[in-house]
Protein backbone atom coordinates (compact mmCIF):
# COMPACT_ATOMS: atom_id res chain seq x y z
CA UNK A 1 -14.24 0.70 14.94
CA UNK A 2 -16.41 3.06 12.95
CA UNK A 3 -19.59 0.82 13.73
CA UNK A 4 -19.16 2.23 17.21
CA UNK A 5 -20.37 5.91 18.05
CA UNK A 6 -17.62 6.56 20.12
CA UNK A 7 -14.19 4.54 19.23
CA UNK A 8 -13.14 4.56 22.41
CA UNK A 9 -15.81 2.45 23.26
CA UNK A 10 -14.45 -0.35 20.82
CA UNK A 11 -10.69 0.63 22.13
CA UNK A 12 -12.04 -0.21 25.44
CA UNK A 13 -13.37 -3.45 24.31
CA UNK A 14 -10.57 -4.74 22.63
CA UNK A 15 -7.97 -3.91 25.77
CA UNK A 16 -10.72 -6.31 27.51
CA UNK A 17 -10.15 -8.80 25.21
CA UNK A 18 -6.24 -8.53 25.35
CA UNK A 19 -6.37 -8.48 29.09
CA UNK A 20 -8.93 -11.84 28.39
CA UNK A 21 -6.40 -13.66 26.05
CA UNK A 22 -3.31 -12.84 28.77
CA UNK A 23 -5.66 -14.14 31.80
CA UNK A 24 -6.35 -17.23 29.55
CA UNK A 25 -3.57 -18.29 27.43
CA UNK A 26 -4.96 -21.80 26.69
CA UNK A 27 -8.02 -20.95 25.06
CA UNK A 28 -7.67 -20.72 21.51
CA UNK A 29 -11.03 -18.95 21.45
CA UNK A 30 -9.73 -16.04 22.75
CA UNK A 31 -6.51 -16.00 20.64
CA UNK A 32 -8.47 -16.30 17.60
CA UNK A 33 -11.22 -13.61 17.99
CA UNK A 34 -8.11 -11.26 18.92
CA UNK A 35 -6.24 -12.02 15.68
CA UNK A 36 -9.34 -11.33 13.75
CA UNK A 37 -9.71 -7.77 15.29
CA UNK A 38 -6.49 -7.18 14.88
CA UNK A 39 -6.63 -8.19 11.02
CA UNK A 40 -9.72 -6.07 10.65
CA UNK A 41 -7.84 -3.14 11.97
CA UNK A 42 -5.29 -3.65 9.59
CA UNK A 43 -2.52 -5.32 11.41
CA UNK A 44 -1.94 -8.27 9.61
CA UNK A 45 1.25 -9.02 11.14
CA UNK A 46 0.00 -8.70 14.50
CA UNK A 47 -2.95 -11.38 13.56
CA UNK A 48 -0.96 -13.80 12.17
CA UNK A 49 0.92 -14.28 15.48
CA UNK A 50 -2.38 -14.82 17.32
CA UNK A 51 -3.38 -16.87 14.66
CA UNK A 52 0.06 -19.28 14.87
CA UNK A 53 -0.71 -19.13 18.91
CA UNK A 54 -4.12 -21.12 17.73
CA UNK A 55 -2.49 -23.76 15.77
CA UNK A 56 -0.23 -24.48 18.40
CA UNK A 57 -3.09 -25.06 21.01
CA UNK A 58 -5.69 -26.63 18.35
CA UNK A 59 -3.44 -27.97 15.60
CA UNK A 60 -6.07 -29.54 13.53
CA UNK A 61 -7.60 -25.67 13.37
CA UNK A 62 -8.67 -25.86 9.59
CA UNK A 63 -9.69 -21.98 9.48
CA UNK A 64 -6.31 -20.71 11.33
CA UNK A 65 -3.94 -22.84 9.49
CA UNK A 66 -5.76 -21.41 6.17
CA UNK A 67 -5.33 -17.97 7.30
CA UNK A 68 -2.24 -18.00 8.13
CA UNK A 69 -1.54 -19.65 4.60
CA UNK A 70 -2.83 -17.23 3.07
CA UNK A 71 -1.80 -14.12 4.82
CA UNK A 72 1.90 -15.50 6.02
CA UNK A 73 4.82 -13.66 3.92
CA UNK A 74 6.30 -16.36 1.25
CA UNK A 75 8.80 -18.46 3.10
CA UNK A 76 12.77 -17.66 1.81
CA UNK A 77 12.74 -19.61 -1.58
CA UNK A 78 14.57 -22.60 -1.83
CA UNK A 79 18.53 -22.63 -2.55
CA UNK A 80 18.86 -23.39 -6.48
CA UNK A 81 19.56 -27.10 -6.84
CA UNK A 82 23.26 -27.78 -8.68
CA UNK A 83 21.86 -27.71 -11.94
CA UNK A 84 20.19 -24.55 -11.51
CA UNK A 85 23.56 -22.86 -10.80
């Protein structure tokens, strides 16, 4: 957003895309360019759940599935096994 000389411009742009991704829910395209902005605006958790929307359209999506990897909060840890108690 501070690339733009006005950020409403850019606000403007990215309720475009939003309105884009709702008229077209099937095209993982869309999805993913939206959970990029979203991570470069700083809302991670926001991304990640366009990001899982891609996987489950294109689930062979090498570059989503890595992102989300890498940015998804640690699942629960595993209960300790019996000898571990």
């Amino acid at each position: 957003i501070s690339l733009y000389g006005d950020p409403e411009t850019y606000t403007q742009q990215l309720r475009a895309l939003e309105a884009a991704v709702r008229s077209n829910p099937q095209d993982a395209s869309l999805e993913f360019l939206l959970g990029y902005h979203y991570f470069t605006e700083g809302h991670k958790d926001a991304a990640l759940v366009q990001w899982r929307k891609v996987l489950q359209l294109e689930p062979d999506d090498k570059l989503a599935s890595q992102l989300v990897q890498m940015y998804a909060p640690p699942t629960d840890a595993a209960p300790p096994s019996p000898e571990e108690q």
